[in-house]
Protein backbone atom coordinates (compact mmCIF):
# COMPACT_ATOMS: atom_id res chain seq x y z
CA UNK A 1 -28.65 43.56 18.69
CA UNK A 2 -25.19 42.54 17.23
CA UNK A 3 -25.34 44.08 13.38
CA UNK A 4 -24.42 41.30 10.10
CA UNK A 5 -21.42 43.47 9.83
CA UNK A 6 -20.39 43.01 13.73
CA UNK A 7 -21.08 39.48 13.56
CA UNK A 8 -18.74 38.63 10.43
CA UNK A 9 -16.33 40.42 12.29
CA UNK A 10 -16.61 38.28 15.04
CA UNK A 11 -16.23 35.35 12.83
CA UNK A 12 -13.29 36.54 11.42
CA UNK A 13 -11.82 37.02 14.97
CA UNK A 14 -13.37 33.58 16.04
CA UNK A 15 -11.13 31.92 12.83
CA UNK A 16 -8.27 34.15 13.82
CA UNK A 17 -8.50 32.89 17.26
CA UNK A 18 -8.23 28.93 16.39
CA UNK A 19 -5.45 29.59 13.88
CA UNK A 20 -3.79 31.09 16.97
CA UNK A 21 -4.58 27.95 19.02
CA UNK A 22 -3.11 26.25 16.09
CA UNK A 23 0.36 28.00 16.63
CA UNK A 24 0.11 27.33 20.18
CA UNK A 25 0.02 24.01 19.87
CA UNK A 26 3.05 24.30 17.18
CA UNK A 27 5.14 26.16 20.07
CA UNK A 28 4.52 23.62 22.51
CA UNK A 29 5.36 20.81 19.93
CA UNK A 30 9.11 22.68 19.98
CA UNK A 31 9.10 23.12 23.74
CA UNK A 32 8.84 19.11 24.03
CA UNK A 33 10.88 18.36 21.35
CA UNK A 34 13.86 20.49 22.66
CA UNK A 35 13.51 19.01 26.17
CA UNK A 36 14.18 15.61 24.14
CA UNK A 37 17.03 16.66 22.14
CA UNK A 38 18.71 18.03 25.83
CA UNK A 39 17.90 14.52 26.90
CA UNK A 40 20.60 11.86 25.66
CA UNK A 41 18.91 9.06 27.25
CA UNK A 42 16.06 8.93 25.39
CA UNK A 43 17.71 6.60 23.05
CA UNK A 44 15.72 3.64 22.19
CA UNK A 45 17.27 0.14 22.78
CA UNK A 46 17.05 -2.72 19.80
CA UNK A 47 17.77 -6.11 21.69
CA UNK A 48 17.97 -9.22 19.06
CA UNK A 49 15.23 -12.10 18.60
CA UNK A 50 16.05 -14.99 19.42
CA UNK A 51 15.47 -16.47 15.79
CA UNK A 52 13.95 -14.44 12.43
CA UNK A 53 10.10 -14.76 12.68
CA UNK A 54 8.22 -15.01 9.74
CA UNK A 55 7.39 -11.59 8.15
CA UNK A 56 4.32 -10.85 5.09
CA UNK A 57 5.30 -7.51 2.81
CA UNK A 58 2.08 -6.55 1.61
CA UNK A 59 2.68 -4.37 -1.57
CA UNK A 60 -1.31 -2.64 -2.50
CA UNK A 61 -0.88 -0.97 -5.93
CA UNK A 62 -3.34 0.55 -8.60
CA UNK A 63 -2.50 1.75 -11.54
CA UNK A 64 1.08 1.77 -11.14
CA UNK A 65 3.35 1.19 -14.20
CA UNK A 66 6.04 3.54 -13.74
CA UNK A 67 7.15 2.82 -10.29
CA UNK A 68 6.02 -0.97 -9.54
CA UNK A 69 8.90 -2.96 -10.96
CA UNK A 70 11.80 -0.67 -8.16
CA UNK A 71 8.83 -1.59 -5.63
CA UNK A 72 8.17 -5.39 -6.42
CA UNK A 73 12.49 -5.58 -6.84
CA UNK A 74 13.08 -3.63 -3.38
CA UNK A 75 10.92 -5.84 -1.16
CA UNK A 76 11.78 -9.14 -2.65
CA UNK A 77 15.74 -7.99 -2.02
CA UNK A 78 15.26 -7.33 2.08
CA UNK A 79 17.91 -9.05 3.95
CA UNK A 80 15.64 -12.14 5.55
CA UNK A 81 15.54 -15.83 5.11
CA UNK A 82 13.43 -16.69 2.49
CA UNK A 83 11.89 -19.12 4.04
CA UNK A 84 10.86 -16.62 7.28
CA UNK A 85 9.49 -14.19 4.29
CA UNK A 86 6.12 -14.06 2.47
CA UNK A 87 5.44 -10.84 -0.77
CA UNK A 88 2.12 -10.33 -1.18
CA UNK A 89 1.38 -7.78 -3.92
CA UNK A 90 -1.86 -6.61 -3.38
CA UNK A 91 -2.67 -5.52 -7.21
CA UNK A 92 -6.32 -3.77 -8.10
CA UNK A 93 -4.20 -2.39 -11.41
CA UNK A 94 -6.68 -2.20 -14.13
CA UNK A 95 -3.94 -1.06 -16.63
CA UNK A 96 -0.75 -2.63 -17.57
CA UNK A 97 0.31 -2.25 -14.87
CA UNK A 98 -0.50 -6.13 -14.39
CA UNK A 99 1.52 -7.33 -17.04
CA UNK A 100 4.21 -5.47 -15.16
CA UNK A 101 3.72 -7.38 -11.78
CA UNK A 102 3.07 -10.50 -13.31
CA UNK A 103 6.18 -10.18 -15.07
CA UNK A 104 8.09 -9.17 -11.84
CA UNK A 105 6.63 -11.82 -9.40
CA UNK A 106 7.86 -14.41 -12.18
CA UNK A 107 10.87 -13.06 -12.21
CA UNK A 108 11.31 -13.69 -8.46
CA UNK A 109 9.53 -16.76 -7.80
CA UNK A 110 11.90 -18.17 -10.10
CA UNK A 111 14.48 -17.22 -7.46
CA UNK A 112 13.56 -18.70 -4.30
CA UNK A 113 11.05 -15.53 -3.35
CA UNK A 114 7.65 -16.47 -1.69
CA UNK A 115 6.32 -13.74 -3.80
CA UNK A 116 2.41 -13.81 -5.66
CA UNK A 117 -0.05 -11.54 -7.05
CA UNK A 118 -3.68 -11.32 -5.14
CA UNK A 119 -6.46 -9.74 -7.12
CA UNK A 120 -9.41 -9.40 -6.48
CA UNK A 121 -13.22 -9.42 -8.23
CA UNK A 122 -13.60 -5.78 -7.71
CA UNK A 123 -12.23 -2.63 -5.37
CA UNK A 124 -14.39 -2.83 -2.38
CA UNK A 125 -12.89 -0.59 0.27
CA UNK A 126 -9.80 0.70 -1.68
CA UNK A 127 -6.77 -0.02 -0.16
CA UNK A 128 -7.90 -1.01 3.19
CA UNK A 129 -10.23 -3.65 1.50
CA UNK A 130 -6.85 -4.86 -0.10
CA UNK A 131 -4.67 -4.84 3.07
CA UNK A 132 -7.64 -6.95 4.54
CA UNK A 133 -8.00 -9.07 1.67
CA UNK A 134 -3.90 -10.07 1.72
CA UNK A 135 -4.22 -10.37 5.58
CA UNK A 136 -6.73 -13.39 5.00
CA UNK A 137 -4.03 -15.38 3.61
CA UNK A 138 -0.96 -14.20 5.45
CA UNK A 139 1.50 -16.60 6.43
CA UNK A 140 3.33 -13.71 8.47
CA UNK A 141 3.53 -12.82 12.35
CA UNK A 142 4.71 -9.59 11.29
CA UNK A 143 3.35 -7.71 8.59
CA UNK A 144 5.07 -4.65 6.48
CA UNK A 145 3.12 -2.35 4.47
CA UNK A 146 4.81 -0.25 1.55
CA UNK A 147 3.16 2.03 -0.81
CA UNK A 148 3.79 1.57 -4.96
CA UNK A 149 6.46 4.91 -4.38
CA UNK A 150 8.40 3.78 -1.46
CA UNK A 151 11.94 1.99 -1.74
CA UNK A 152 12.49 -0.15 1.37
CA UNK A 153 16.63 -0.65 2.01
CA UNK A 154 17.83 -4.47 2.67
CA UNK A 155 18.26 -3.86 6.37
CA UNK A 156 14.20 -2.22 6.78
CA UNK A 157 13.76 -5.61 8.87
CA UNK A 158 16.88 -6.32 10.10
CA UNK A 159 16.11 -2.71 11.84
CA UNK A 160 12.70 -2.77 12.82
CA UNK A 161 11.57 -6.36 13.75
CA UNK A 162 14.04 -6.36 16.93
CA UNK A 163 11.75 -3.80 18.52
CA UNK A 164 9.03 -6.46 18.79
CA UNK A 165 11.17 -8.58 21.81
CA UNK A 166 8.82 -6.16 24.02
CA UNK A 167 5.87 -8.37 23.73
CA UNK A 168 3.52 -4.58 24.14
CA UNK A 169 5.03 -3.15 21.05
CA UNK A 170 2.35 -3.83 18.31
CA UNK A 171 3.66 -1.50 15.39
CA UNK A 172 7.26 0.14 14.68
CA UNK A 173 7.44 3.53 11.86
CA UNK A 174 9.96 4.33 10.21
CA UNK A 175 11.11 7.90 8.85
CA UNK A 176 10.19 8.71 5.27
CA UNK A 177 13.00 10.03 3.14
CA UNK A 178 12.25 11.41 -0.55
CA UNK A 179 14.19 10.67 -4.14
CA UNK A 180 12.90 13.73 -5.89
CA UNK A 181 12.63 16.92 -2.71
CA UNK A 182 14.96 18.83 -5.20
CA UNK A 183 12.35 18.74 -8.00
CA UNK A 184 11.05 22.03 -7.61
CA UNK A 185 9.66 24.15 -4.68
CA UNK A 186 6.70 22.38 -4.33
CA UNK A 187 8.68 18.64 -3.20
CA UNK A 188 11.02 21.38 -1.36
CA UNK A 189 7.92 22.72 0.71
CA UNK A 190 6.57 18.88 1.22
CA UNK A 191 9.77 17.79 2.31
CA UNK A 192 10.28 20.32 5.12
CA UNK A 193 6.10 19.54 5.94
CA UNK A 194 6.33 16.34 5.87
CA UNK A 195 10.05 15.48 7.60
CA UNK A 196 8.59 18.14 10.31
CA UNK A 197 5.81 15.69 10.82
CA UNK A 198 8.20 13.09 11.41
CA UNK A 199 10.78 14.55 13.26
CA UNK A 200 9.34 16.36 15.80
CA UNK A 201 5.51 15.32 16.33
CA UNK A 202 6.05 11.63 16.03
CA UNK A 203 9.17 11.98 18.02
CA UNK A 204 7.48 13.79 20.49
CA UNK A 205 4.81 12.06 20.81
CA UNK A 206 6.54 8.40 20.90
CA UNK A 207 9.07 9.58 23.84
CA UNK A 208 5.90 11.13 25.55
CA UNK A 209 3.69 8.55 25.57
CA UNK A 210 1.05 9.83 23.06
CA UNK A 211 -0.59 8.83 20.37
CA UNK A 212 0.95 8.67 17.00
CA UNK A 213 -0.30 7.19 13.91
CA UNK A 214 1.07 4.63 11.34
CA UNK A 215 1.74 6.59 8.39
CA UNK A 216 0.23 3.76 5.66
CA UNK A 217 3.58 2.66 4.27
CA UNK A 218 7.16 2.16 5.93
CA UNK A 219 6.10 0.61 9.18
CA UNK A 220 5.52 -3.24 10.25
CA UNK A 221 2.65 -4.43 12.59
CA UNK A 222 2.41 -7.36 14.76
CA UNK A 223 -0.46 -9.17 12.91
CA UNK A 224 -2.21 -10.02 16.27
CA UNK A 225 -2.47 -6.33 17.17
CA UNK A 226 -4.32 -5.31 13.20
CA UNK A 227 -6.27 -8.33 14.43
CA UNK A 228 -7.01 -7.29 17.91
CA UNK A 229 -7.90 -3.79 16.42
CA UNK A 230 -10.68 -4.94 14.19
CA UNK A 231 -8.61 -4.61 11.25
CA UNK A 232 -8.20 -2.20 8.14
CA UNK A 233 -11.95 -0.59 7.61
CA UNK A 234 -12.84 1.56 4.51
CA UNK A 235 -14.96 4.03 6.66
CA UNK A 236 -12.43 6.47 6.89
CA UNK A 237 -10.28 6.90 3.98
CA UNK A 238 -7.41 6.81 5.96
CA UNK A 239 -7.38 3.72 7.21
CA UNK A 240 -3.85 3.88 8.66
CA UNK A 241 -4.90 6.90 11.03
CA UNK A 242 -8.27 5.15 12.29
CA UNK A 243 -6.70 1.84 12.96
CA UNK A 244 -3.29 3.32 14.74
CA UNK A 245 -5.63 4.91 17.67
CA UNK A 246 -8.20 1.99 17.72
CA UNK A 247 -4.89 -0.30 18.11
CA UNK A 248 -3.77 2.04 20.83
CA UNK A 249 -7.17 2.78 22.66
CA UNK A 250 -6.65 -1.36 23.49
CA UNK A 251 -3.55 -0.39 24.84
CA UNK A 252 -0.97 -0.85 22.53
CA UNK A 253 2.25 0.69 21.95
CA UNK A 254 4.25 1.66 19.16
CA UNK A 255 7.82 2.93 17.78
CA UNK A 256 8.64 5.44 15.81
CA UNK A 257 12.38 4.97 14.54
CA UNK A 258 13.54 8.88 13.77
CA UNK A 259 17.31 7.65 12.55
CA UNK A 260 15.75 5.04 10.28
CA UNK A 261 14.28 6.06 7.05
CA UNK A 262 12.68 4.95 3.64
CA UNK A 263 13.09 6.31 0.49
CA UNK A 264 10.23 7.82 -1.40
CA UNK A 265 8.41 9.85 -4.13
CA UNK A 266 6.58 13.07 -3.39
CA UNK A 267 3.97 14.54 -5.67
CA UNK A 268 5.43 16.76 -8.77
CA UNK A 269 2.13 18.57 -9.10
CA UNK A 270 0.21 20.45 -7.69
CA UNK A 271 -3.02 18.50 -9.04
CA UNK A 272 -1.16 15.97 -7.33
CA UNK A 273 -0.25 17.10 -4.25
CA UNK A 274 -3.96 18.38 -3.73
CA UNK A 275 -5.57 15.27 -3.88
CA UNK A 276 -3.34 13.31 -1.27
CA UNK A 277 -4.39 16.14 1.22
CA UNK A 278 -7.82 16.28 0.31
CA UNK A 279 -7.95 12.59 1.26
CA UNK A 280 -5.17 13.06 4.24
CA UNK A 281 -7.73 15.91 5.32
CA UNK A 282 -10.93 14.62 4.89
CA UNK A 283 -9.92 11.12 6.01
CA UNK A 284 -8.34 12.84 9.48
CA UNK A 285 -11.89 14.51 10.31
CA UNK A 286 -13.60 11.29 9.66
CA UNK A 287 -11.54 9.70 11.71
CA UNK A 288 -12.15 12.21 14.77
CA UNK A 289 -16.22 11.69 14.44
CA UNK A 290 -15.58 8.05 14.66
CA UNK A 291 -12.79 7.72 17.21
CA UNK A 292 -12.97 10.79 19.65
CA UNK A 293 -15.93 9.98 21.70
CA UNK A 294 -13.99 6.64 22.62
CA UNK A 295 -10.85 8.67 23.23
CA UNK A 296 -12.68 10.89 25.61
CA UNK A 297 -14.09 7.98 27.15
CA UNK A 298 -11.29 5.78 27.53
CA UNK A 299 -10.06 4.23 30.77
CA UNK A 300 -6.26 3.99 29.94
CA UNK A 301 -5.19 7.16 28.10
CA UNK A 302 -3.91 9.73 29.73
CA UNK A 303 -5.48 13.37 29.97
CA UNK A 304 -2.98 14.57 28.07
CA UNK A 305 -2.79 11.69 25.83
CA UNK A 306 -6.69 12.58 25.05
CA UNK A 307 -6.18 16.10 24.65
CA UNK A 308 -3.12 15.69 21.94
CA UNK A 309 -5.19 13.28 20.04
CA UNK A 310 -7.85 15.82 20.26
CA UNK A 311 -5.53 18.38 18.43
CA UNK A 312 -4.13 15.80 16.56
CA UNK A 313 -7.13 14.58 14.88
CA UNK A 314 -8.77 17.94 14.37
CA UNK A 315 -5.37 19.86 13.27
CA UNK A 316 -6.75 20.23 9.57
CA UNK A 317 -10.36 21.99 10.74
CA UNK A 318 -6.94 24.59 10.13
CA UNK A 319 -7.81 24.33 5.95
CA UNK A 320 -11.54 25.77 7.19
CA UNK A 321 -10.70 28.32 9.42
CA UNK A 322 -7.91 29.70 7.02
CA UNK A 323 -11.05 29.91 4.44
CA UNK A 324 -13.56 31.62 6.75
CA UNK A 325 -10.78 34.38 7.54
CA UNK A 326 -10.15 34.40 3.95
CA UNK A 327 -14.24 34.98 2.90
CA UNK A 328 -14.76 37.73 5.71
CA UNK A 329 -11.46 39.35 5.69
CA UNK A 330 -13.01 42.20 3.30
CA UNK A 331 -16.07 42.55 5.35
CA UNK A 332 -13.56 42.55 8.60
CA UNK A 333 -11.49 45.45 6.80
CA UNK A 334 -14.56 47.57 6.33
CA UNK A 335 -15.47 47.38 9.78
CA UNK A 336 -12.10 47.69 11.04
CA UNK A 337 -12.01 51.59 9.54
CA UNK A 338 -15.35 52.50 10.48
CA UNK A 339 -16.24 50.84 13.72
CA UNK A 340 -13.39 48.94 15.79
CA UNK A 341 -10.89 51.24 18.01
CA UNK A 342 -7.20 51.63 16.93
CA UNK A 343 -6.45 48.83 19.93
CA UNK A 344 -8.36 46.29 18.82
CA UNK A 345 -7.29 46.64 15.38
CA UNK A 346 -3.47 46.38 16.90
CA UNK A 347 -4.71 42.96 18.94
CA UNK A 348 -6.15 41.52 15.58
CA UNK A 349 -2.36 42.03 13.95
CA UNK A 350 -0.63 40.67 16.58
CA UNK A 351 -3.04 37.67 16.82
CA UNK A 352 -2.60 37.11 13.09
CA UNK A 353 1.68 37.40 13.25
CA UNK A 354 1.44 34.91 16.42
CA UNK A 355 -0.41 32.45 14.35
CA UNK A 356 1.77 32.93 11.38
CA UNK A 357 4.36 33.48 13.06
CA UNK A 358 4.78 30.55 14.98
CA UNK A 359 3.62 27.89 12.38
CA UNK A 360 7.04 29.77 10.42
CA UNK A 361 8.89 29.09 13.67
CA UNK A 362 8.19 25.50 14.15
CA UNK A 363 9.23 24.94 10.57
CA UNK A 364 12.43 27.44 10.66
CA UNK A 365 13.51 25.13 13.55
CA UNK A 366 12.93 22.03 11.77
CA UNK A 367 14.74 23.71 9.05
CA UNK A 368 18.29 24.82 10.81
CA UNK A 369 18.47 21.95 12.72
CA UNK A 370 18.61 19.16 9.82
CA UNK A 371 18.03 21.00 6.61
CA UNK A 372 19.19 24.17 5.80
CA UNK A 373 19.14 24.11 2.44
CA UNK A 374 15.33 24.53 2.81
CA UNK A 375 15.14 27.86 4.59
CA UNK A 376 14.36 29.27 1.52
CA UNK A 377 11.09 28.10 0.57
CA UNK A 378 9.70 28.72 4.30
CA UNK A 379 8.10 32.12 3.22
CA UNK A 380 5.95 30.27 0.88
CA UNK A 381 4.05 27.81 3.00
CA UNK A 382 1.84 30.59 3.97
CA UNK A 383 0.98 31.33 1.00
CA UNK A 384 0.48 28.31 -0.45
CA UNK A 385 -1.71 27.58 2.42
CA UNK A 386 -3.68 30.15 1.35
CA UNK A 387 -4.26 29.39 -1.96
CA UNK A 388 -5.20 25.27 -0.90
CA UNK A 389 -7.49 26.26 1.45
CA UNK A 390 -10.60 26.62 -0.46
CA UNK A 391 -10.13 22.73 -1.78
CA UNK A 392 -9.04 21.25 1.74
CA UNK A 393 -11.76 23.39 3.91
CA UNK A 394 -14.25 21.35 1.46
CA UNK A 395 -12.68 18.03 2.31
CA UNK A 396 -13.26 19.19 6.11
CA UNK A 397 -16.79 19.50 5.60
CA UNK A 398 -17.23 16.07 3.63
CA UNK A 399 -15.00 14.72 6.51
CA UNK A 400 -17.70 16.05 9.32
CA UNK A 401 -20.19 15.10 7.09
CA UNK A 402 -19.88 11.39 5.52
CA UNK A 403 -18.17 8.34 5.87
CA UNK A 404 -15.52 6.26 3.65
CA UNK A 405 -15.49 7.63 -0.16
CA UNK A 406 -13.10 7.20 -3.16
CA UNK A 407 -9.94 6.55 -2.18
CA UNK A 408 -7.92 8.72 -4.87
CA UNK A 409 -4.48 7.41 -4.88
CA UNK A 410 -1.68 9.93 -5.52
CA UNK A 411 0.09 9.17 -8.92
CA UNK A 412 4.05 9.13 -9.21
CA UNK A 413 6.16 8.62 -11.94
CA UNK A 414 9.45 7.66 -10.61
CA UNK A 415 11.08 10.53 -10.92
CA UNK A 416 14.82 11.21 -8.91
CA UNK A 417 16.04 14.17 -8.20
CA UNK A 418 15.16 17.40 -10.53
CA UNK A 419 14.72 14.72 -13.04
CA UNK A 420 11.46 15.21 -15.64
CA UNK A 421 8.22 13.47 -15.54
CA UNK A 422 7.84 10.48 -18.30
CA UNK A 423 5.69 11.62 -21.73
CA UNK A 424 3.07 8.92 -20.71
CA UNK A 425 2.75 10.31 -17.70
CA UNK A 426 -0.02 12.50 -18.63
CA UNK A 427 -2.30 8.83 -18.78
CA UNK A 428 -2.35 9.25 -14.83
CA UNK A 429 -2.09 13.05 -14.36
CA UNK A 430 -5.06 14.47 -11.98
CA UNK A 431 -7.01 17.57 -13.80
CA UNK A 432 -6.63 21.05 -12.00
CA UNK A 433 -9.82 22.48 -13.50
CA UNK A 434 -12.25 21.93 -10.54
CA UNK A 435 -9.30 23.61 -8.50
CA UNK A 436 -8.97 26.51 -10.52
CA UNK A 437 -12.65 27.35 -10.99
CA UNK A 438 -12.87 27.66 -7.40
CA UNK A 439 -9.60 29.52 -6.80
CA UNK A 440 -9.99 32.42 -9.83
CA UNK A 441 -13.17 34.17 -8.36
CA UNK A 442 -11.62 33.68 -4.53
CA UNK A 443 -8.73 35.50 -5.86
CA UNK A 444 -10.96 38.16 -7.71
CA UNK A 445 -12.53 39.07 -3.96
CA UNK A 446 -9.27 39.16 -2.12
CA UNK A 447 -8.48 41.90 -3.97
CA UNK A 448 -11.13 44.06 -3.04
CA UNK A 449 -9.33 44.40 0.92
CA UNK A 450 -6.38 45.19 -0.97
CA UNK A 451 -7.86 48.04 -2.73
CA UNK A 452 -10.26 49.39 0.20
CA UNK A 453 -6.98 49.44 2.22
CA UNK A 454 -4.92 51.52 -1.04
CA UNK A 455 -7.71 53.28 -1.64
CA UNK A 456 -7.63 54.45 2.52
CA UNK A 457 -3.76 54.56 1.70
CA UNK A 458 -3.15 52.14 4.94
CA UNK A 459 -0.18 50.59 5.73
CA UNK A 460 -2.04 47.45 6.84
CA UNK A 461 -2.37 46.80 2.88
CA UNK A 462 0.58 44.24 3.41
CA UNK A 463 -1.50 41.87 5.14
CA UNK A 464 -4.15 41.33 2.99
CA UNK A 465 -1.74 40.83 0.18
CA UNK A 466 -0.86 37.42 1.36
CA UNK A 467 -4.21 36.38 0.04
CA UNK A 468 -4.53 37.08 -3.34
CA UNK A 469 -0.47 35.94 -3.62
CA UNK A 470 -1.48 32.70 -2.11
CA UNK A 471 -4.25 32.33 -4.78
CA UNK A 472 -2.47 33.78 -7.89
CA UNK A 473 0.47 31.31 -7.04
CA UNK A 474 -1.38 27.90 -7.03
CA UNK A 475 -3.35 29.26 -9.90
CA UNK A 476 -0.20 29.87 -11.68
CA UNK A 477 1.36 26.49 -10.84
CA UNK A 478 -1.85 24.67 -11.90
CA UNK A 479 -1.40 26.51 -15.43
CA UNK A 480 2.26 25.72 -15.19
CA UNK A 481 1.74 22.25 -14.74
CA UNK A 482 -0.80 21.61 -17.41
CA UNK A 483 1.30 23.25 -20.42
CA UNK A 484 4.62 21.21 -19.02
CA UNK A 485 1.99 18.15 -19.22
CA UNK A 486 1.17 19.26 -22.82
CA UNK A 487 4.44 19.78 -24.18
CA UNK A 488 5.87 16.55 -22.64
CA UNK A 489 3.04 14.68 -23.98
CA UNK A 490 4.15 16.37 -27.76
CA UNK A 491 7.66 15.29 -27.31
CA UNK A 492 6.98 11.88 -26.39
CA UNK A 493 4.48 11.28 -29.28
CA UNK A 494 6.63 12.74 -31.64
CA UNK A 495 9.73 10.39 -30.18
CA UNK A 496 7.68 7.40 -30.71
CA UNK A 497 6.27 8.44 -33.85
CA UNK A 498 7.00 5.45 -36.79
């Protein structure tokens, strides 16, 4: 009869055990990607088209004042005939942000643009209900997506519609790039996440043959292939991950352009940066209920096409297991001094630096090869990890256990560089409270491993310090945040004061 104590050890071992998995699959991301970068012929070649085809920029924005007008002006500048080139901004604004497009589309309608506003009665599936909406009246064989923070160059078509002379090509995605990564830690620590994502997993996986997802803004689909797909649905809320594997389970390809990129905004907040991976999180799991049983069960994927997209879809059940170590890691320490032998309690270290320590390596990699400016900042992805985990492990369980929800846009503020958020920008700003109620008493029990192991005067102390640190620094940045929200909001009262 296995004791309670035993068996939240074994849990704790059971989490530490995926996390390793996790790493695994990390190292073997590298191994690919290196055999790539050896490879110089895995170049991919851009033949012309014949003649321009006629493209439709969908633009879906809500609530956007402070970054729609450099949107709206970007896509109605792209190098393209204008008669070969339909703007559709997709606007469910219920602020003034309205006036703002309608001010914007007059502007370039009075220039030759095919541009127009499309609103609708209500919000009915979020942004896939809008992409859906748009794509009832699209005039395009091609059709380009860009979120309200994303800054497409002239040439974005000129670059990517040339891929679609291979008739099996049904979507091409470009790079994201970022205005503001020099903001503060937090855009420093996205940027490396994020241009990791890009740069080696969707490489990989394009020159491989896998799977690999449209990221929602920067890429251009062949309208026939959304069509043949079923379209953007609003049961996931990620509706760019669910329809990029129901596109390729009918056998589509797609592109993924590394040395192409689009300028963007990353989250300045923490408050911020939470809620786009609550929803990136929750709508990933959702998207694994509804799509992995046809995955598994698919005639024209490839084992190890089906077994990527297995780790690919259920990479952030990570968030969950990171919280169950965290809950039984003071039950685990107990039992550690009083029950397991000295060799098991060396396996469970070395399992723990493995997973840690090759998550570190994937991004160190990432890091020296195109941005080593960034190196610094790579010690505190495990710890912020740490400290997000409580919020994202709930998003995995709503994930595994409904479908569709709120679709919480990220706010951004059009901010460049180390530049300051506007005054007003507190009107859009996301509340941290929920956050921090949750995070405070986690942080109170991490500290009671901490002192059990000073206490025992251990050595091993230094792991479970990573906890509580992980905690105490989101914590801190989600007080941080609020008073810089405060003050700003002073200033710009007082500067606008009569």
């Amino acid at each position: 009869m296995i004791s309670y104590g035993n068996m939240l050890w074994l849990i704790h071992m059971a989490a530490l055990l995926g996390l390793v998995l996790y790493g695994m699959h990390r190292i073997w991301l590298l191994i690919l990607w290196k055999k790539i970068r050896q490879d110089s012929s895995n170049g991919f070649f851009l033949p012309e088209m014949d003649k321009d085809p006629r493209v439709t920029i969908q633009l879906p924005l809500y609530n956007e004042r402070f970054v729609v007008k450099r949107l709206i002006d970007a896509a109605s500048n792209l190098d393209w005939p204008k008669d070969c080139l339909e703007i559709q901004v997709l606007d469910d604004s219920s602020d003034e942000t309205r006036a703002l497009v309608d001010e914007r589309v007059l502007y370039w309608q009075g220039r030759g643009v095919d541009i127009k506003a499309i609103r609708r009665k209500d919000r009915n599936g979020f942004k896939a209900g809008a992409l859906a909406f748009g794509m009832a009246s699209a005039k395009g064989e091609f059709i380009a997506v860009f979120d309200a923070d994303f800054v497409p160059g002239k040439d974005f078509l000129r670059r990517t519609v040339s891929c679609f002379t291979d008739a099996k090509i049904g979507m091409v995605q470009c790079r994201w790039a970022f205005l503001n990564e020099e903001h503060s830690w937090l855009t420093r620590i996205q940027g490396v996440l994020l241009s990791a994502h890009f740069r080696i997993e969707h490489h990989v996986r394009h020159q491989y043959g896998l799977c690999f997802n449209f990221n929602g803004t920067a890429g251009i689909w062949r309208k026939a292939v959304i069509v043949d797909a079923g379209g953007f649905q609003a049961d996931t809320v990620t509706e760019d991950l669910d329809i990029s594997y129901r596109a390729q389970l009918k056998g589509w390809r797609f592109v993924y352009l590394d040395d192409y990129a689009v300028p963007s905004e990353l989250p300045t907040t923490m408050a911020a940066f939470r809620t786009q991976q609550k929803r990136w999180t929750k709508g990933s799991i959702q998207t694994a209920r509804k799509l992995l049983p046809l995955i598994f069960a698919s005639k024209i994927m490839t084992p190890l096409a089906k077994l990527e997209a297995f780790a690919h879809l259920l990479s952030n059940t990570g968030w969950l297991l990171c919280m169950v170590l965290t809950l039984t890691l003071y039950p685990a320490v107990q039992i550690n001094e009083t029950v397991v032998s000295a060799n098991l309690l060396q396996v469970e270290l070395l399992l723990f630096l493995f997973s840690s320590g090759a998550v570190l390596l994937y991004f160190f990699i990432y890091a020296v090869t195109f941005e080593a400016s960034s190196k610094w900042v790579l010690p505190l992805i495990p710890v912020l990890s740490i400290g997000m985990a409580p919020v994202l492990s709930l998003s995995v369980i709503s994930g595994m256990l409904t479908k569709g929800g709120i679709f919480h846009r990220t706010p951004k503020y059009s901010v460049l560089g180390r530049s300051q958020l506007p005054g007003l920008s507190l009107i859009y700003k996301e509340r941290s409270t929920g956050a921090m109620m949750i995070n405070i008493p986690i942080f109170l029990y991490t500290l009671l491993p901490v002192w059990f192991l000073w206490q025992t005067q251990k050595l091993s102390v230094v792991f479970p310090l990573l906890f509580p640190l992980g905690f105490i620094w989101v914590i801190l940045k989600d007080f941080q945040d609020a008073l810089t929200s405060r003050n700003d909001y002073i200033l710009n009262k007082k500067d606008h004061s009569p």
